[in-house]
N, C-alpha and C. Protein backbone atom coordinates (compact mmCIF):
# COMPACT_ATOMS: atom_id res chain seq x y z
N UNK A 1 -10.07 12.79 34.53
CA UNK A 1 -10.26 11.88 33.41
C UNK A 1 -9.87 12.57 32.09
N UNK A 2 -10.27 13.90 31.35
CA UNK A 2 -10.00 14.88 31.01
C UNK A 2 -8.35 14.58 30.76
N UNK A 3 -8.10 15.03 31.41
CA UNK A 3 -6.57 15.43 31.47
C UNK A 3 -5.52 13.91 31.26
N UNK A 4 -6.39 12.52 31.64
CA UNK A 4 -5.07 11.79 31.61
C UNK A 4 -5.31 11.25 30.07
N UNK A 5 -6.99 11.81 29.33
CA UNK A 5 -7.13 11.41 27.84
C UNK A 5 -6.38 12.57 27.41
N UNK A 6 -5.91 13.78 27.44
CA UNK A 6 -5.24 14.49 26.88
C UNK A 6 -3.79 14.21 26.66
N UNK A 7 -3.48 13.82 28.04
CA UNK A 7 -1.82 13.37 28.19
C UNK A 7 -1.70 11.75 27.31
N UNK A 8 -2.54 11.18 27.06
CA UNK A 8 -2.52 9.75 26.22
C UNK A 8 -2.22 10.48 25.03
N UNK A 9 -3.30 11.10 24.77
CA UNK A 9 -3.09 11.62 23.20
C UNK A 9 -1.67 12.14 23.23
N UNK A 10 -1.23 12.78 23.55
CA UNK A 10 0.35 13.56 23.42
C UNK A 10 1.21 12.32 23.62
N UNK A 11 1.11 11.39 24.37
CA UNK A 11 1.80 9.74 24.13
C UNK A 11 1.80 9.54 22.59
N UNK A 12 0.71 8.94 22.47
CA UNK A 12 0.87 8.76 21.10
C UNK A 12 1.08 9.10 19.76
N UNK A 13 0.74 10.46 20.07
CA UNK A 13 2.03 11.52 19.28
C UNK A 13 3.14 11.26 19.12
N UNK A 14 3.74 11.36 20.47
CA UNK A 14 5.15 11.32 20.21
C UNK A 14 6.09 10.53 20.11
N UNK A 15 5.53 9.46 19.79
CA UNK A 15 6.44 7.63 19.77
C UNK A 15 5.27 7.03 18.95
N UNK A 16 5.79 6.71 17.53
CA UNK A 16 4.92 5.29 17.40
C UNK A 16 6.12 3.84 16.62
N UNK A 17 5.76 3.20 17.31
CA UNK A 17 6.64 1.50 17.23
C UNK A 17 6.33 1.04 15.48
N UNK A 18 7.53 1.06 15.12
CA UNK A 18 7.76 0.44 13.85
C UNK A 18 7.94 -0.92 13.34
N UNK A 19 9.72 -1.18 13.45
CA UNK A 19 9.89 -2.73 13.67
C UNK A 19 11.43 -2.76 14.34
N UNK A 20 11.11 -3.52 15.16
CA UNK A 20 12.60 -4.57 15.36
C UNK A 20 13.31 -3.31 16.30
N UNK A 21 12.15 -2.80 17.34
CA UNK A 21 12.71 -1.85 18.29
C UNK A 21 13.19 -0.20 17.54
N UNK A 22 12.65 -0.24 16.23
CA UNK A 22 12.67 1.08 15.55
C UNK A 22 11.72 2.38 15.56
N UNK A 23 11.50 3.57 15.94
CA UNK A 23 10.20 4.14 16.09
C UNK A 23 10.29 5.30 15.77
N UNK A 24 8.94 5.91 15.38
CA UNK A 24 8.78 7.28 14.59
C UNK A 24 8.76 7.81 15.94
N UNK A 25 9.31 9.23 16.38
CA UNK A 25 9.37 10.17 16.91
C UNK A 25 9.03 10.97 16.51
N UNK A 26 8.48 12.70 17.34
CA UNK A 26 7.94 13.50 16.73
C UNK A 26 8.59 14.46 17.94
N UNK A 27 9.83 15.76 17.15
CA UNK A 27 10.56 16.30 17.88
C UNK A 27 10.24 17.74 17.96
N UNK A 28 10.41 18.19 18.93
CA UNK A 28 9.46 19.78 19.07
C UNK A 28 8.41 20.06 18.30
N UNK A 29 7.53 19.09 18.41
CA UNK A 29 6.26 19.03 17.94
C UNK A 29 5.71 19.00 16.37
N UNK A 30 6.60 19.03 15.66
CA UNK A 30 6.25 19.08 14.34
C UNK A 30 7.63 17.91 13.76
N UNK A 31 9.11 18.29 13.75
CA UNK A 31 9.46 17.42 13.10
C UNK A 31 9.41 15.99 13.57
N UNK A 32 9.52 14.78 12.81
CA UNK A 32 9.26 13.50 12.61
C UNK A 32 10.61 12.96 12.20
N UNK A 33 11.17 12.26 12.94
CA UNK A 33 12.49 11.22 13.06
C UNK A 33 12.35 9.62 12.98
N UNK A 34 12.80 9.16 12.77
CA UNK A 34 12.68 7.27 13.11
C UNK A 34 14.52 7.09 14.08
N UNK A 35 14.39 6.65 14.83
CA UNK A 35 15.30 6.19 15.67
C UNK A 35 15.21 4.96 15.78
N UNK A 36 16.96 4.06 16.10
CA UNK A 36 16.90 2.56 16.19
C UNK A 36 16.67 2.27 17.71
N UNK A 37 16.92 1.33 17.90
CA UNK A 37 16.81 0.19 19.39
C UNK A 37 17.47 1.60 20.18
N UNK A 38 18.29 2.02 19.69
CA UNK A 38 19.62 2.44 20.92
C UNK A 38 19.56 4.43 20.43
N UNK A 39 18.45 4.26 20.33
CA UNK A 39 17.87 5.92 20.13
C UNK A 39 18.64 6.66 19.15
N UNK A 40 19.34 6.02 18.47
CA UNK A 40 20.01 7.12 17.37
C UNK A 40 19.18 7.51 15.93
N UNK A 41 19.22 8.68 15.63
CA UNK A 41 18.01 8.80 14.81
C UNK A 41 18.76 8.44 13.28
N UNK A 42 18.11 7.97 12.67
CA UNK A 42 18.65 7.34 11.62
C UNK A 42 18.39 8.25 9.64
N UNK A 43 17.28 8.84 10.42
CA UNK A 43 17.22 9.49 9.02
C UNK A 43 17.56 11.01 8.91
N UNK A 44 17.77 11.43 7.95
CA UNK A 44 18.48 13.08 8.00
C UNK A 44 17.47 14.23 8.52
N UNK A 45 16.29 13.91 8.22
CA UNK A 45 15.23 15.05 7.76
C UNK A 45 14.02 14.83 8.63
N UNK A 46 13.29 15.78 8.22
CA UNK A 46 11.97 15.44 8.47
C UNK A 46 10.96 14.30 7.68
N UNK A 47 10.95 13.22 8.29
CA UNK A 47 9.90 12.08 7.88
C UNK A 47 8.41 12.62 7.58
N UNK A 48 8.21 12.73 6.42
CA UNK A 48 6.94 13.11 5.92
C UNK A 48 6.04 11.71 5.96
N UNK A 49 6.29 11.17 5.08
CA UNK A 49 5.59 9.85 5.01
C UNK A 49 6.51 8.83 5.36
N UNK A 50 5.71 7.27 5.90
CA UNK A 50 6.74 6.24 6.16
C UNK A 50 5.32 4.80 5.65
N UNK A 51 5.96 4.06 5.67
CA UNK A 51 5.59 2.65 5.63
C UNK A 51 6.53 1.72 6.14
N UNK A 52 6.05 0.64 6.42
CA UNK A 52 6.93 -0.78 7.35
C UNK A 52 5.98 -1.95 6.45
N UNK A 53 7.12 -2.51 6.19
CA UNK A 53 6.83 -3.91 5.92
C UNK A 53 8.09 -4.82 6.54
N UNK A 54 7.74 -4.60 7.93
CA UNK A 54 8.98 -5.73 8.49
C UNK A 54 9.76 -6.85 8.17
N UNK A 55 11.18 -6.46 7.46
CA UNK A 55 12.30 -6.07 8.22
C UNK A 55 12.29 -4.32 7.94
N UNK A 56 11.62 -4.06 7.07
CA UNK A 56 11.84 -2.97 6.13
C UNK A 56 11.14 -1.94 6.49
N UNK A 57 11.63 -0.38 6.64
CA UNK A 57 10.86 0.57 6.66
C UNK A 57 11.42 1.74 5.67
N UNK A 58 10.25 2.28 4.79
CA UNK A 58 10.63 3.43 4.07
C UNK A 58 10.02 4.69 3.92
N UNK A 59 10.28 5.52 3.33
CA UNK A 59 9.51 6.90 3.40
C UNK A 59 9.79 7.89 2.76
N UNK A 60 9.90 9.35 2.87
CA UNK A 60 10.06 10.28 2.51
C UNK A 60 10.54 11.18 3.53
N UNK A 61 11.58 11.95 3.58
CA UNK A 61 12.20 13.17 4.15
C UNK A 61 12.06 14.31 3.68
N UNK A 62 12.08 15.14 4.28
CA UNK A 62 12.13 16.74 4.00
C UNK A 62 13.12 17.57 4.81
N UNK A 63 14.01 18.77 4.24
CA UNK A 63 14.74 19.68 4.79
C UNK A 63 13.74 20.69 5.83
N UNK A 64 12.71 20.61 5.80
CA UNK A 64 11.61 21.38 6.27
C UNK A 64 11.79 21.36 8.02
N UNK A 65 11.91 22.52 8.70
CA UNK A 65 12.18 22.27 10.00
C UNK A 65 13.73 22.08 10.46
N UNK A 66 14.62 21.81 9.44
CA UNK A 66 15.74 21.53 10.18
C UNK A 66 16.69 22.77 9.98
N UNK A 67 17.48 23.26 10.76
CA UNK A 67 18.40 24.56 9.93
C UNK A 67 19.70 23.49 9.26
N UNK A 68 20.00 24.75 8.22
CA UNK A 68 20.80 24.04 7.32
C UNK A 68 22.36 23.33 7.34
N UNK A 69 22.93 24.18 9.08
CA UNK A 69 24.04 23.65 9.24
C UNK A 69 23.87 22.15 9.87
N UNK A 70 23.14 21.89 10.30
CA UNK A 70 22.46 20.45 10.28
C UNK A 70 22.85 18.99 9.30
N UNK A 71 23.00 19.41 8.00
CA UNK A 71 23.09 19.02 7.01
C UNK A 71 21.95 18.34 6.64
N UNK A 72 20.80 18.53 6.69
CA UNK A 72 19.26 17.63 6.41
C UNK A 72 19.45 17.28 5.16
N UNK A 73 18.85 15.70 5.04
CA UNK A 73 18.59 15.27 3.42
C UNK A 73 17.09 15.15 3.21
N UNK A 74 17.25 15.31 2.30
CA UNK A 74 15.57 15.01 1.48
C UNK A 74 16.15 14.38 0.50
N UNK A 75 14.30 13.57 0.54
CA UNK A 75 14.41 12.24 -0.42
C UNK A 75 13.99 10.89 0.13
N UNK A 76 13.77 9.97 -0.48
CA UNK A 76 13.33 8.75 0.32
C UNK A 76 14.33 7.92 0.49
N UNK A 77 13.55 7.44 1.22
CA UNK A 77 14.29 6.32 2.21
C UNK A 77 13.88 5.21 2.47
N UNK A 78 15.17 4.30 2.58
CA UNK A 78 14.87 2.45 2.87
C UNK A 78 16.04 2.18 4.07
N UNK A 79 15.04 1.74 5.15
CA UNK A 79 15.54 1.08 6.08
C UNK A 79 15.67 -0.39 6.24
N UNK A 80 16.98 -1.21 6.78
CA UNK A 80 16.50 -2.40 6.83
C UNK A 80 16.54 -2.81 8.04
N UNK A 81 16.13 -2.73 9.25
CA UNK A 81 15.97 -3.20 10.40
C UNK A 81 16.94 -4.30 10.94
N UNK A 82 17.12 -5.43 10.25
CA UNK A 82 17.95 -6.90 10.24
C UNK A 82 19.18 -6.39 9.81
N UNK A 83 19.77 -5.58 9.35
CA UNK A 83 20.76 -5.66 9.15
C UNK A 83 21.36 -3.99 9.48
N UNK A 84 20.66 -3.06 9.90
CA UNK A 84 20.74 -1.60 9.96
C UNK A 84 21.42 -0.57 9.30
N UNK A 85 21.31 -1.05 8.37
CA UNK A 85 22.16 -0.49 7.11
C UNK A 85 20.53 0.74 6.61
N UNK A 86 20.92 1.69 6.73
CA UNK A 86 19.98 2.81 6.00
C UNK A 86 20.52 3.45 4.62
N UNK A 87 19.15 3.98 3.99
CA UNK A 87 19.86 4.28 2.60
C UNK A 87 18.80 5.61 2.60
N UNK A 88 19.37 6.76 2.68
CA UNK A 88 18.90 8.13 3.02
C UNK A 88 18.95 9.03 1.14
N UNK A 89 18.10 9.89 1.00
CA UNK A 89 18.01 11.07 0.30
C UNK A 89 18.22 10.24 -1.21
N UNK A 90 17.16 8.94 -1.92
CA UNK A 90 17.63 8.86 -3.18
C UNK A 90 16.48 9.34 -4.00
N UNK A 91 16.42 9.72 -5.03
CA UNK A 91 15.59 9.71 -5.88
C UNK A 91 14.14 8.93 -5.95
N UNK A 92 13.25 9.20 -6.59
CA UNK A 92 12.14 8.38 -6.99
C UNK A 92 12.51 6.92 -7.69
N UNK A 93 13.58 7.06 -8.87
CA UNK A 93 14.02 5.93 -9.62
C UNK A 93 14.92 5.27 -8.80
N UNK A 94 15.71 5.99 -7.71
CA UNK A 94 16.44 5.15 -7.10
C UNK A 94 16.03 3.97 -6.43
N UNK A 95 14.87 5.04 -5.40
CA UNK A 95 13.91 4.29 -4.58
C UNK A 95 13.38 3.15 -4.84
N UNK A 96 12.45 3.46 -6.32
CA UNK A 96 11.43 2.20 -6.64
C UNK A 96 12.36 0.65 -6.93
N UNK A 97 13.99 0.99 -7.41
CA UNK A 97 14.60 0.14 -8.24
C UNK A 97 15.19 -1.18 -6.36
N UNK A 98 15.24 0.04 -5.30
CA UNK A 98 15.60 -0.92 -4.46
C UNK A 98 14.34 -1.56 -3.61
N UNK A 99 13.05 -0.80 -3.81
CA UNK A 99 12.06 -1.35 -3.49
C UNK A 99 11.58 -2.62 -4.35
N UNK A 100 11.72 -2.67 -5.19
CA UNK A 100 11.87 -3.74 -6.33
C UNK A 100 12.98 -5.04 -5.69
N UNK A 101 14.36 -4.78 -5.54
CA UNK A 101 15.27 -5.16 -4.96
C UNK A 101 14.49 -6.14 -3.78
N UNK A 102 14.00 -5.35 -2.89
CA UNK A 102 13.80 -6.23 -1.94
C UNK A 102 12.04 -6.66 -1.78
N UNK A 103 11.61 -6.60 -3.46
CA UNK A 103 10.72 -7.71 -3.60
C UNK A 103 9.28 -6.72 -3.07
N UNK A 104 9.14 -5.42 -3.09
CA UNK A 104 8.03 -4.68 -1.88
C UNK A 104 7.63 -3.80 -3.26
N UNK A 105 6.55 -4.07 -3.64
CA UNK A 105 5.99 -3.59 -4.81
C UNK A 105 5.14 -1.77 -4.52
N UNK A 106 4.39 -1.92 -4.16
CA UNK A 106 3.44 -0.34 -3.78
C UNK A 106 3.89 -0.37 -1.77
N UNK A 107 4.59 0.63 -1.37
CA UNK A 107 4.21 0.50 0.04
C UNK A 107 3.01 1.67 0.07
N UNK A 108 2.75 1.08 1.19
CA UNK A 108 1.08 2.06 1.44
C UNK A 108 1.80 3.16 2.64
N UNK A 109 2.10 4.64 2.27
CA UNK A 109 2.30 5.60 2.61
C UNK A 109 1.11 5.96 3.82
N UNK A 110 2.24 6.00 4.80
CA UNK A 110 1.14 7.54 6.34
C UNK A 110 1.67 8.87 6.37
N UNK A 111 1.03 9.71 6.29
CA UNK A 111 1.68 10.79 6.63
C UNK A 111 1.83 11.06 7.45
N UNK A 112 3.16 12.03 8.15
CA UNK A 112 3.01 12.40 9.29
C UNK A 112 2.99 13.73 9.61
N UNK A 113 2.33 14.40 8.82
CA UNK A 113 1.83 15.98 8.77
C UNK A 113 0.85 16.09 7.77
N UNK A 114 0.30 17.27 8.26
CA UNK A 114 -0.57 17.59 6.67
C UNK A 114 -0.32 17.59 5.43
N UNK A 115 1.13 18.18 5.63
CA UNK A 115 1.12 18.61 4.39
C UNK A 115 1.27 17.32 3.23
N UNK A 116 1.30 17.48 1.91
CA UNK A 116 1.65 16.15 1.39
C UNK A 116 2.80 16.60 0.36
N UNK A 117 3.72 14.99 -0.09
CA UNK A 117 4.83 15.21 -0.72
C UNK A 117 4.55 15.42 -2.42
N UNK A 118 5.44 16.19 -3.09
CA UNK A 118 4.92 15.93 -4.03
C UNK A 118 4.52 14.67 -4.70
N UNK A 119 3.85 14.79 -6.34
CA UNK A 119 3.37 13.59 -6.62
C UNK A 119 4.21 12.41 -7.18
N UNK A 120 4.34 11.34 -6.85
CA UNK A 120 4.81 10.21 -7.14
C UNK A 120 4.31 9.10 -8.00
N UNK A 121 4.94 8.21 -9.10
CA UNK A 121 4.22 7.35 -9.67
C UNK A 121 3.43 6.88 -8.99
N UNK A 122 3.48 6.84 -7.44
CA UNK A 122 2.35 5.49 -6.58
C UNK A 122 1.36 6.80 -6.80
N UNK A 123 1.34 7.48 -6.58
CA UNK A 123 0.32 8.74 -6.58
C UNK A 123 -0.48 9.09 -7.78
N UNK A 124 0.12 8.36 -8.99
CA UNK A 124 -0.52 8.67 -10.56
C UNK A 124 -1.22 7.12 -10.58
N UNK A 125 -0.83 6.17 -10.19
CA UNK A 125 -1.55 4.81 -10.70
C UNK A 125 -2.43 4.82 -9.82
C-alpha cells in the first residue's frame, strides 16, 4: 500500500494536464516543461511559474538547469492552445500588454519549485 502511494505521488509529479491536451512535465526531476498534444515541448526553459485560463496558458521561464548550448530563454510566456502559436522570453511590459490583448487581467501564478521569480507588478499590488 506504501509503495503504490509513493509511486502515485511521483505520477503526479511528473505530468500535470493543462488545456487542450497541453501538460506541465517535470524532466530529471527538477526542470519543468509544458509540451503540446504531440509531446513537443514548447517552451525554452525551465517553467517556474504557470497559469491556464483555457485557451490560454502563461508563465515564467528560467535558464536555470538547462546548459547553454541548448539555447534556453527566460522570460514569460503566452501560450495559445487554439491556435498553437507560442510567444516565449518577453519582458514584464511585453507580457502584461498581450495579457491585456487577450482580455486576462491578474493570472493567478503556481509555482513549480521553491524557489520564487523575481518581483512582479502582480507581486507589488
Amino acid at each position: 500500500m506504501l509503495l503504490s502511494c509513493v509511486l502515485w505521488a511521483c505520477y503526479l509529479r511528473g505530468t500535470r494536464q493543462l488545456c487542450a491536451g497541453y501538460r506541465l512535465l517535470w524532466m530529471n526531476g527538477a526542470e519543468a516543461v509544458i509540451a503540446d498534444p504531440n509531446n513537443n515541448v514548447v517552451t525554452g526553459g525551465t517553467v517556474t511559474h504557470y497559469a491556464t485560463s483555457c485557451p490560454l496558458i502563461t508563465g515564467y521561464t528560467s535558464k536555470q538547469g538547462f546548459p547553454p548550448e541548448t539555447d534556453p530563454v527566460e522570460g514569460y510566456f503566452l501560450i495559445d492552445t487554439d491556435s498553437g502559436i507560442s510567444t516565449l522570453g518577453m519582458t514584464e511590459a511585453e507580457w502584461a500588454e498581450r495579457l491585456q490583448a487577450a482580455h486576462w487581467q491578474r493570472p493567478s501564478m503556481h509555482a513549480t519549485h521553491p524557489t520564487k521569480l523575481p518581483a512582479t507588478a502582480n507581486d507589488r499590488n
